[in-house]
PDB file of N, CA and C in Angstrom:
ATOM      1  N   UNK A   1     -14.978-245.075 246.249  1.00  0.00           N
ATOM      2  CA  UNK A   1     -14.329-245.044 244.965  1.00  0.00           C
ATOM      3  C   UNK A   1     -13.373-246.246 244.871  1.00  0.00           C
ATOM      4  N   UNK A   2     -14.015-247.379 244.658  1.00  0.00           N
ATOM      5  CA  UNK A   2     -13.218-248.625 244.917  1.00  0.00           C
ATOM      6  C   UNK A   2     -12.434-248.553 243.351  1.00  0.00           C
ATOM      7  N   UNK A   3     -12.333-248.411 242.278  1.00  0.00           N
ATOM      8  CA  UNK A   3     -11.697-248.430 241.226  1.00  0.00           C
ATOM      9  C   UNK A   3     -10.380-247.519 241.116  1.00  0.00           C
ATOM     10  N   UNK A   4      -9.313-248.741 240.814  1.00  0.00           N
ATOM     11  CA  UNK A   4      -7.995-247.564 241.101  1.00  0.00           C
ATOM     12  C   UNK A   4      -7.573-248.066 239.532  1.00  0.00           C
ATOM     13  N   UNK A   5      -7.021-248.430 238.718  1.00  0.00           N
ATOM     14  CA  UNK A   5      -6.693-248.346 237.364  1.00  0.00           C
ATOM     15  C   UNK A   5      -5.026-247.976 237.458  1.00  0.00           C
ATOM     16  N   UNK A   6      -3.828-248.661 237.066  1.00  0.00           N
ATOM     17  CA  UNK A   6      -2.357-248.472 236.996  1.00  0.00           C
ATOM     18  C   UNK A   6      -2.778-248.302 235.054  1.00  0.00           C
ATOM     19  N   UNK A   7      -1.805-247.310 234.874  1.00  0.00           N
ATOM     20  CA  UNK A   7      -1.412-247.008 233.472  1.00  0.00           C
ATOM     21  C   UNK A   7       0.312-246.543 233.559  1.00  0.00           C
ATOM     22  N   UNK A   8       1.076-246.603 232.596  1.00  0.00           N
ATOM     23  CA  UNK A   8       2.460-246.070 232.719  1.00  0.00           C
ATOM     24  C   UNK A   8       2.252-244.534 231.718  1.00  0.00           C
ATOM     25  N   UNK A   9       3.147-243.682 232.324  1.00  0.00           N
ATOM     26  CA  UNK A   9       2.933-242.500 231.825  1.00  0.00           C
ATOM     27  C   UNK A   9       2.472-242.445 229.760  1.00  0.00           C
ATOM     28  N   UNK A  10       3.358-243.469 229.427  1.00  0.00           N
ATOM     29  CA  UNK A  10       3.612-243.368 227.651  1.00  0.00           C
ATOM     30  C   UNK A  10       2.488-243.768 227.641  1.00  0.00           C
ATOM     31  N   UNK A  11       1.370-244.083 228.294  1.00  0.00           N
ATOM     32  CA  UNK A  11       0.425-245.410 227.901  1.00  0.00           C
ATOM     33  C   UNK A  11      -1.112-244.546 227.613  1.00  0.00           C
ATOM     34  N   UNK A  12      -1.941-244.860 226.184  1.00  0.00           N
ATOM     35  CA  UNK A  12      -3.000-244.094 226.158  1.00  0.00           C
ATOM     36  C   UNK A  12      -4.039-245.208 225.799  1.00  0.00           C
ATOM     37  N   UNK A  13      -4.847-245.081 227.025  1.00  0.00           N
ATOM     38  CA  UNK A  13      -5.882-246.191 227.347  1.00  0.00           C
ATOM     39  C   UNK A  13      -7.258-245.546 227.526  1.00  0.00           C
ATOM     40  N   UNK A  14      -8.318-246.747 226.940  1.00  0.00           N
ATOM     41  CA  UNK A  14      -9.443-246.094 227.319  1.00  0.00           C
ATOM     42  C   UNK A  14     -10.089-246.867 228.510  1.00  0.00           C
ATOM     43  N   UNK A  15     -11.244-246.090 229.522  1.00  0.00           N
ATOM     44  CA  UNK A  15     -11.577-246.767 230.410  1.00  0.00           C
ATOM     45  C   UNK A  15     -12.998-246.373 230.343  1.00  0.00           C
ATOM     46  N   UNK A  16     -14.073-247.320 230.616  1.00  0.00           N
ATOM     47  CA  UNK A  16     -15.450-247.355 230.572  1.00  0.00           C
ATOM     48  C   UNK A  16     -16.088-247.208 231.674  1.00  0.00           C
ATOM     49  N   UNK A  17     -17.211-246.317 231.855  1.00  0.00           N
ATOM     50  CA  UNK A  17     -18.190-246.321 232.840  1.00  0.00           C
ATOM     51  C   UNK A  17     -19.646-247.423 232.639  1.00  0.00           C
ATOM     52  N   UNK A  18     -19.806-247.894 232.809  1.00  0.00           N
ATOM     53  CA  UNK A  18     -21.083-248.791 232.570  1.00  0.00           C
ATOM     54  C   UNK A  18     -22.271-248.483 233.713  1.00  0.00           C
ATOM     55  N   UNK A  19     -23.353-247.766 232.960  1.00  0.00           N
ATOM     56  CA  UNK A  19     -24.319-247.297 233.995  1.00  0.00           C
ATOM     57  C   UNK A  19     -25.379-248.014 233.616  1.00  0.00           C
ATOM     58  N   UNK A  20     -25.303-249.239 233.216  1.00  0.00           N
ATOM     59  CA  UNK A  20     -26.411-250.365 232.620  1.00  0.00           C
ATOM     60  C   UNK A  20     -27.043-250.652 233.823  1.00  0.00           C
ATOM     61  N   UNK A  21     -26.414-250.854 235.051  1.00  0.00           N
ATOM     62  CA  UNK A  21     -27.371-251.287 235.805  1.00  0.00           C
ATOM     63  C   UNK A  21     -27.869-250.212 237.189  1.00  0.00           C
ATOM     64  N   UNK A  22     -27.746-248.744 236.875  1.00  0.00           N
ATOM     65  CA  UNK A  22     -28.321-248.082 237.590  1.00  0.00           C
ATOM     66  C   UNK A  22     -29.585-247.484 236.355  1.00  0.00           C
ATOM     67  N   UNK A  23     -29.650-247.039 235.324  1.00  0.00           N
ATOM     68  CA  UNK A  23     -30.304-247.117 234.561  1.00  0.00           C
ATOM     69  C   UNK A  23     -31.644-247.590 234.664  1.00  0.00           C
ATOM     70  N   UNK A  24     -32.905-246.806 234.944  1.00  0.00           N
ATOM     71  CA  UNK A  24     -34.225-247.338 235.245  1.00  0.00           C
ATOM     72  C   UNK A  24     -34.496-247.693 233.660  1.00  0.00           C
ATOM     73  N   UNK A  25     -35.266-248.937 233.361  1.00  0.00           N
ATOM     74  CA  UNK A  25     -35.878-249.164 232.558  1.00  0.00           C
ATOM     75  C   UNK A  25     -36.069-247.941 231.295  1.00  0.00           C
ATOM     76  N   UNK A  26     -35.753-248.352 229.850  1.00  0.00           N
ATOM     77  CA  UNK A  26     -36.240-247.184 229.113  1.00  0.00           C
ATOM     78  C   UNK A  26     -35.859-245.844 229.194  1.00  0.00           C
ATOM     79  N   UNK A  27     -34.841-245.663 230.048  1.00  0.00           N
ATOM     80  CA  UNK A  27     -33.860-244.424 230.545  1.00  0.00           C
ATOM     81  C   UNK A  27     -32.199-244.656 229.658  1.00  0.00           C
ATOM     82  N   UNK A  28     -32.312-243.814 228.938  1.00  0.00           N
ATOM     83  CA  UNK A  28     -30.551-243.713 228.324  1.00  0.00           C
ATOM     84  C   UNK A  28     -29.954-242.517 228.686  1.00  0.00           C
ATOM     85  N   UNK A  29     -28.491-242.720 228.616  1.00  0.00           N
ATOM     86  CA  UNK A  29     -27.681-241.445 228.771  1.00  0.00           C
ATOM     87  C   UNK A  29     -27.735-240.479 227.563  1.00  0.00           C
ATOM     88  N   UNK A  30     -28.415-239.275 227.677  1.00  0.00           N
ATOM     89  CA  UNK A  30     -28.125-238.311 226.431  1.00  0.00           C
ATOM     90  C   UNK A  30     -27.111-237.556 226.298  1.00  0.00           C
ATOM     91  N   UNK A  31     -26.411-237.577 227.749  1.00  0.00           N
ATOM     92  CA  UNK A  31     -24.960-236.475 227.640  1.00  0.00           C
ATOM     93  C   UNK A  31     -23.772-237.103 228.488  1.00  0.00           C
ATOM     94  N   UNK A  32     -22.578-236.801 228.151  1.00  0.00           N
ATOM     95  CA  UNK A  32     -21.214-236.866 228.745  1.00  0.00           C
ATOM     96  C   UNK A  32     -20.530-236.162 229.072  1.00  0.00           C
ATOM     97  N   UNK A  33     -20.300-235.794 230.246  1.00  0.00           N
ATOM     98  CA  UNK A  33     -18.655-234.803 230.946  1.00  0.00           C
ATOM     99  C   UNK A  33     -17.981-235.647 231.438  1.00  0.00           C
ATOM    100  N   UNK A  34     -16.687-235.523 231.215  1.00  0.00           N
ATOM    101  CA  UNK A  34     -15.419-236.207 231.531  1.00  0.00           C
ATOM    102  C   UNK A  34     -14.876-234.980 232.355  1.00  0.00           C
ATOM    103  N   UNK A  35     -14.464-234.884 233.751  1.00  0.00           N
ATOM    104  CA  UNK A  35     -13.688-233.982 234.582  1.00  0.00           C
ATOM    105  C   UNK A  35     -12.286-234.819 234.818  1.00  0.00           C
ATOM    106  N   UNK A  36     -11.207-234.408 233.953  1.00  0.00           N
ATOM    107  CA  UNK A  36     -10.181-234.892 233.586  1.00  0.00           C
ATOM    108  C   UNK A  36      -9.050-233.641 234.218  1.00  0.00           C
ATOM    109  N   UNK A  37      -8.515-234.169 235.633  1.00  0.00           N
ATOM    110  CA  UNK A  37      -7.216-233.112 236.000  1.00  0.00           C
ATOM    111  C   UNK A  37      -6.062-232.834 235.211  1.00  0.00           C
ATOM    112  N   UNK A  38      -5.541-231.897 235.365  1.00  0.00           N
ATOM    113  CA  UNK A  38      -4.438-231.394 235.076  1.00  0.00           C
ATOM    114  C   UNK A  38      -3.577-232.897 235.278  1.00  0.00           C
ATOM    115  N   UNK A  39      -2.276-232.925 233.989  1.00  0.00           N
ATOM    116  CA  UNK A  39      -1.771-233.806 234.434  1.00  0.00           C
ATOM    117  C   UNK A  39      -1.536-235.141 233.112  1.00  0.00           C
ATOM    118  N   UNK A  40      -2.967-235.265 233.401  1.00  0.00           N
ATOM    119  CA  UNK A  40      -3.999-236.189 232.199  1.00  0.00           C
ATOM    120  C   UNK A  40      -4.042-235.793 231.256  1.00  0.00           C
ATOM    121  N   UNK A  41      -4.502-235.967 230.085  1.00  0.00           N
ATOM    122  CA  UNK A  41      -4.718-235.753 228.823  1.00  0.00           C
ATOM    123  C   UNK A  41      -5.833-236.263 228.352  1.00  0.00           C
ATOM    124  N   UNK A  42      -7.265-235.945 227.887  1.00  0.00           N
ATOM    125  CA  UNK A  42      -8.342-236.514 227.367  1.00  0.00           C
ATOM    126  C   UNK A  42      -8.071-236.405 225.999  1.00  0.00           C
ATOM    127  N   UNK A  43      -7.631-237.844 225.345  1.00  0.00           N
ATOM    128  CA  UNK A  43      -7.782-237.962 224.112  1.00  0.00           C
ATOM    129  C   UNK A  43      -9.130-237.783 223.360  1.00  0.00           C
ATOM    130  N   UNK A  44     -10.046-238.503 223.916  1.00  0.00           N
ATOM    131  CA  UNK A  44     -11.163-238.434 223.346  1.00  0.00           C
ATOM    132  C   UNK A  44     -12.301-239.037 224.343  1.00  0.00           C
ATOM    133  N   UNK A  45     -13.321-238.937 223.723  1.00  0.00           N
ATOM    134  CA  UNK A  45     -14.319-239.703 224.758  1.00  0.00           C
ATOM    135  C   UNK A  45     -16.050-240.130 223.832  1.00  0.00           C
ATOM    136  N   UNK A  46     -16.423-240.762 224.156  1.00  0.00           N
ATOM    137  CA  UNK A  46     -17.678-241.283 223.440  1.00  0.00           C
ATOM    138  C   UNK A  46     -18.591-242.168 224.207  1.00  0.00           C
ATOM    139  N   UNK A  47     -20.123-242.078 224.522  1.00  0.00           N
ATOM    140  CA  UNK A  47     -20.503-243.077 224.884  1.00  0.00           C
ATOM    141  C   UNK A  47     -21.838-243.674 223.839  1.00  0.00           C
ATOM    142  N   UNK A  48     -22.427-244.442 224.490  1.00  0.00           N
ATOM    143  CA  UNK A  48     -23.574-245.200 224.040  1.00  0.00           C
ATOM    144  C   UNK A  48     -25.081-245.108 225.364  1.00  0.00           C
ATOM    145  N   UNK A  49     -25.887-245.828 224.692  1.00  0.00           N
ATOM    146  CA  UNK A  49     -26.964-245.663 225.935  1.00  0.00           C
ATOM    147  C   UNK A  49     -27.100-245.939 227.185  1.00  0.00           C
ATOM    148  N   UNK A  50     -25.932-246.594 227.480  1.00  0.00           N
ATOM    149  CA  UNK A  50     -25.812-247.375 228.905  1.00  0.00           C
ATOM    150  C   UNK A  50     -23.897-247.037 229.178  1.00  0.00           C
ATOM    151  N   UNK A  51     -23.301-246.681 228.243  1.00  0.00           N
ATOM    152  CA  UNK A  51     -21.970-246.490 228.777  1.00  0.00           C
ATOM    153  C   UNK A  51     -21.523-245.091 228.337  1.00  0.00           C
ATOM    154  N   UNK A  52     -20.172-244.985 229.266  1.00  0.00           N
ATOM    155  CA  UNK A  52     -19.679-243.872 228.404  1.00  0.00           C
ATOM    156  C   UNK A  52     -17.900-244.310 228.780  1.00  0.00           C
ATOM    157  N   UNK A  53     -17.063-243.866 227.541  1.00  0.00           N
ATOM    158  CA  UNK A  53     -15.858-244.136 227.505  1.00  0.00           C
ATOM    159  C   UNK A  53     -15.049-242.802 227.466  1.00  0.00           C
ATOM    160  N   UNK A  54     -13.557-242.746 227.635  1.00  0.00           N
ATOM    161  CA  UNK A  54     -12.614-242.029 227.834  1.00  0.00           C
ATOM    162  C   UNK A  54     -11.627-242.712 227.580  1.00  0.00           C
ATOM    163  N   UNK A  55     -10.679-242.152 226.803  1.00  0.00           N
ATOM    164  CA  UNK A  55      -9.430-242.177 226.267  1.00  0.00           C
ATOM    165  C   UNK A  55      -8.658-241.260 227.014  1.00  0.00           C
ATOM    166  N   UNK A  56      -7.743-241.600 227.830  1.00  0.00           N
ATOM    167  CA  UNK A  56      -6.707-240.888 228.612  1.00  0.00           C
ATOM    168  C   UNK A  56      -5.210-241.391 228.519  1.00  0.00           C
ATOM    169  N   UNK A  57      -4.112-239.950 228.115  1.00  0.00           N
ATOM    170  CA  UNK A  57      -2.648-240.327 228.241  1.00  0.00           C
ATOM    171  C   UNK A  57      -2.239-239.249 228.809  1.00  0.00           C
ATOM    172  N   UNK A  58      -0.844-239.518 229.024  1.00  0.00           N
ATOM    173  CA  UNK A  58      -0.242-238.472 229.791  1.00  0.00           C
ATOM    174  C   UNK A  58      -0.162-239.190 231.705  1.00  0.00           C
ATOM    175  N   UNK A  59      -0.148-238.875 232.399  1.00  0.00           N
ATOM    176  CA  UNK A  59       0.621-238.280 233.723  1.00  0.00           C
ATOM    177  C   UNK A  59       1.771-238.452 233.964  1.00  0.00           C
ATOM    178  N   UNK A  60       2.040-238.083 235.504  1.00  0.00           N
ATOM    179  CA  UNK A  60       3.454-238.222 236.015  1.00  0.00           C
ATOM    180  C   UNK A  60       3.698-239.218 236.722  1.00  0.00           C
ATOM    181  N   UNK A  61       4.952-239.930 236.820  1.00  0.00           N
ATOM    182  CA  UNK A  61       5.166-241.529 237.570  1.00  0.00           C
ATOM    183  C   UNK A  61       4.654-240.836 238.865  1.00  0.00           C
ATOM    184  N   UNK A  62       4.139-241.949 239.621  1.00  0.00           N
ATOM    185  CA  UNK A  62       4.095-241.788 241.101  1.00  0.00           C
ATOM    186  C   UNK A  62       2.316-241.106 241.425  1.00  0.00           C
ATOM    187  N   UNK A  63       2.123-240.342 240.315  1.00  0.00           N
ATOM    188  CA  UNK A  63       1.114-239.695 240.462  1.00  0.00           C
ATOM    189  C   UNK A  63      -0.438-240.567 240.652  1.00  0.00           C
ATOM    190  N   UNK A  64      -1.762-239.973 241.519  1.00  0.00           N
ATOM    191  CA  UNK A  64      -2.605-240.544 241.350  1.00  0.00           C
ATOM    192  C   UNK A  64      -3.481-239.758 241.009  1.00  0.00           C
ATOM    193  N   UNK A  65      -4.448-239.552 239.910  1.00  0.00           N
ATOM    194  CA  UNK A  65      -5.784-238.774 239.527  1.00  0.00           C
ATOM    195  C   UNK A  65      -6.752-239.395 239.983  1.00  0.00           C
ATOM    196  N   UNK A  66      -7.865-238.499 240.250  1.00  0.00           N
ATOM    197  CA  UNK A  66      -9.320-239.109 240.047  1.00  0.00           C
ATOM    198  C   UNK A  66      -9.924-237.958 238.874  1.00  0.00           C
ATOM    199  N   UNK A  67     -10.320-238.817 238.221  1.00  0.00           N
ATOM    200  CA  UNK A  67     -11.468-238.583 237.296  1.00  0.00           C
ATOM    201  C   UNK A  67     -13.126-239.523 237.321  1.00  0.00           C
ATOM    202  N   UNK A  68     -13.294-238.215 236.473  1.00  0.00           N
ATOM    203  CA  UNK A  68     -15.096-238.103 237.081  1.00  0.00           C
ATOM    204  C   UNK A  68     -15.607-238.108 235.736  1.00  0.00           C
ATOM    205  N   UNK A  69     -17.077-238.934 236.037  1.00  0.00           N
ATOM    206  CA  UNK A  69     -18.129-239.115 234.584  1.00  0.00           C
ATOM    207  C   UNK A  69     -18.973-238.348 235.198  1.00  0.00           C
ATOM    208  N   UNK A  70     -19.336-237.386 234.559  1.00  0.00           N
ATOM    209  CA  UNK A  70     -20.613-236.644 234.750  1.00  0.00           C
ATOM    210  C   UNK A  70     -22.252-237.060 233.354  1.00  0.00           C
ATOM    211  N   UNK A  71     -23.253-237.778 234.012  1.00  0.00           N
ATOM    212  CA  UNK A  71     -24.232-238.307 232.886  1.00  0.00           C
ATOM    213  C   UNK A  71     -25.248-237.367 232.929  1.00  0.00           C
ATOM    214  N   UNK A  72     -26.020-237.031 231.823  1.00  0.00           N
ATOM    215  CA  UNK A  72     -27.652-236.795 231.956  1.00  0.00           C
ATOM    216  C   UNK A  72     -28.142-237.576 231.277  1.00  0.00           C
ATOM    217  N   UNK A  73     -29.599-238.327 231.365  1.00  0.00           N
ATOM    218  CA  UNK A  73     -30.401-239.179 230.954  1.00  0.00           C
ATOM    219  C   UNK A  73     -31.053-238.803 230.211  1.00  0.00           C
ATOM    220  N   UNK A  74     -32.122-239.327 229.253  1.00  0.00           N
ATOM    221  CA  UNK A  74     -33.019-238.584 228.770  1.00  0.00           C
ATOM    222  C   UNK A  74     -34.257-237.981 229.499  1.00  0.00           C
ATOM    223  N   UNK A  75     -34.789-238.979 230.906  1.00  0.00           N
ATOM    224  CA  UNK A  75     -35.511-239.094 231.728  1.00  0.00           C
ATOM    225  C   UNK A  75     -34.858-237.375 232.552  1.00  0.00           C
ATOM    226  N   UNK A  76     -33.847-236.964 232.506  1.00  0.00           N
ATOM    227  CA  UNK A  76     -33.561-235.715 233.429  1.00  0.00           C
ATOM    228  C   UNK A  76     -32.827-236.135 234.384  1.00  0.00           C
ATOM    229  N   UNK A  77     -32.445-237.355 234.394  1.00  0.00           N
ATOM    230  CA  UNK A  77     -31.314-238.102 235.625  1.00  0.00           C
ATOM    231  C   UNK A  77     -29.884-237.226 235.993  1.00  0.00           C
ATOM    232  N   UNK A  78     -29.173-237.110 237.023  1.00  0.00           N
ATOM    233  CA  UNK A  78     -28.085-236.976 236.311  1.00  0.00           C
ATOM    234  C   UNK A  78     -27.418-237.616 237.831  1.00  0.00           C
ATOM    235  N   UNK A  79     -26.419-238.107 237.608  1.00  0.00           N
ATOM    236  CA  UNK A  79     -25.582-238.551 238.342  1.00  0.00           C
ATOM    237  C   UNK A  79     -23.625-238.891 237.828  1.00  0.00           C
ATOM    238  N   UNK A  80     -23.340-238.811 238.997  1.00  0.00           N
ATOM    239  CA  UNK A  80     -21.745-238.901 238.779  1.00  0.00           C
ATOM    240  C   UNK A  80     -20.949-240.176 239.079  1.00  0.00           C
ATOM    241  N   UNK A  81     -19.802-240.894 238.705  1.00  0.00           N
ATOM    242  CA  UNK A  81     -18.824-241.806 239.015  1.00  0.00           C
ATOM    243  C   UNK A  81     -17.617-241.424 238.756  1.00  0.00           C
ATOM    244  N   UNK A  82     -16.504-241.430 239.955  1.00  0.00           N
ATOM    245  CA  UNK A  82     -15.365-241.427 239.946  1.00  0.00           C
ATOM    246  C   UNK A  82     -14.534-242.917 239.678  1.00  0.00           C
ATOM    247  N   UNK A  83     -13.140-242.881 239.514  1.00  0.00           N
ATOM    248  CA  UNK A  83     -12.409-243.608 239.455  1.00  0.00           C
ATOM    249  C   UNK A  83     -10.657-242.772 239.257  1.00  0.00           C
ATOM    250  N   UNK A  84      -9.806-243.731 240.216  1.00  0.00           N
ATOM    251  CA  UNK A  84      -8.297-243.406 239.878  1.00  0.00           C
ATOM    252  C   UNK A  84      -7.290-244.024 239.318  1.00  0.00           C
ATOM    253  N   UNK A  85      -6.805-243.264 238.647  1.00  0.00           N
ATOM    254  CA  UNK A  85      -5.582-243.424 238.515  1.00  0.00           C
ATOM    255  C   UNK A  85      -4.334-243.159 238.137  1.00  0.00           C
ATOM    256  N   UNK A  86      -3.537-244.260 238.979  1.00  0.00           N
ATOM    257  CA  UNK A  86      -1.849-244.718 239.463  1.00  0.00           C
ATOM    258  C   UNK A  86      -1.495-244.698 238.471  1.00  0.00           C
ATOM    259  N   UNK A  87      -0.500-243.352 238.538  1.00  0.00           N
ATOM    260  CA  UNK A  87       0.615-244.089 237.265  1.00  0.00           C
ATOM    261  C   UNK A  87       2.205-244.489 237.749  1.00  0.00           C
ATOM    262  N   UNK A  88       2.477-245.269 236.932  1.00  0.00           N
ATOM    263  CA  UNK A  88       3.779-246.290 237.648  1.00  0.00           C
ATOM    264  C   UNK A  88       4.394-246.718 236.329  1.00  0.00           C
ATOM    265  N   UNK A  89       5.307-247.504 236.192  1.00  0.00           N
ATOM    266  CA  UNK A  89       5.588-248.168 235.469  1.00  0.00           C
ATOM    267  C   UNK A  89       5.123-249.206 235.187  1.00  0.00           C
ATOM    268  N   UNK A  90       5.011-250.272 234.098  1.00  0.00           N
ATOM    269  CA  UNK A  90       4.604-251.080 234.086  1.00  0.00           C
ATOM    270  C   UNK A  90       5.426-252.166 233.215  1.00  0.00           C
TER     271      UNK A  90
END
């Protein structure tokens, strides 16, 4: 889970998954789960055929989350990506 992401608590940012290049040929994402901890706040979320996005505000200084993309394909794929994050000041 090499992706760590700093946001400051006031701060509501969106962050992208890009599954363009695991994606077999002619394969799109038909669905999105965002597993968003306590803490966090999912403003919103939306993707496209090759990405999916999240809008997140809220945590506590000091704090670190991981959050998780959960995809299904149209093909019946499904696979997951994490990423964290630090919140601090900024």
């Amino acid at each position: 889970m090499p992706n760590v992401f700093i946001k400051s608590p006031a701060a509501e940012l969106d962050y992208t998954v890009d599954w363009s290049d695991w994606l077999p040929d002619g394969d799109t994402i038909s669905a999105v789960v965002w597993v968003v901890p306590a803490g966090l706040t999912q403003e919103s979320a939306s993707n496209s055929t090759t990405g999916a996005t999240v809008w997140l505000s809220g945590g506590t200084l000091g704090a670190v989350y991981t959050v998780t993309c959960k995809i299904t394909t149209v093909g019946g794929r499904i696979d997951t990506r994490s990423f964290r994050v630090r919140v601090a000041q900024r």
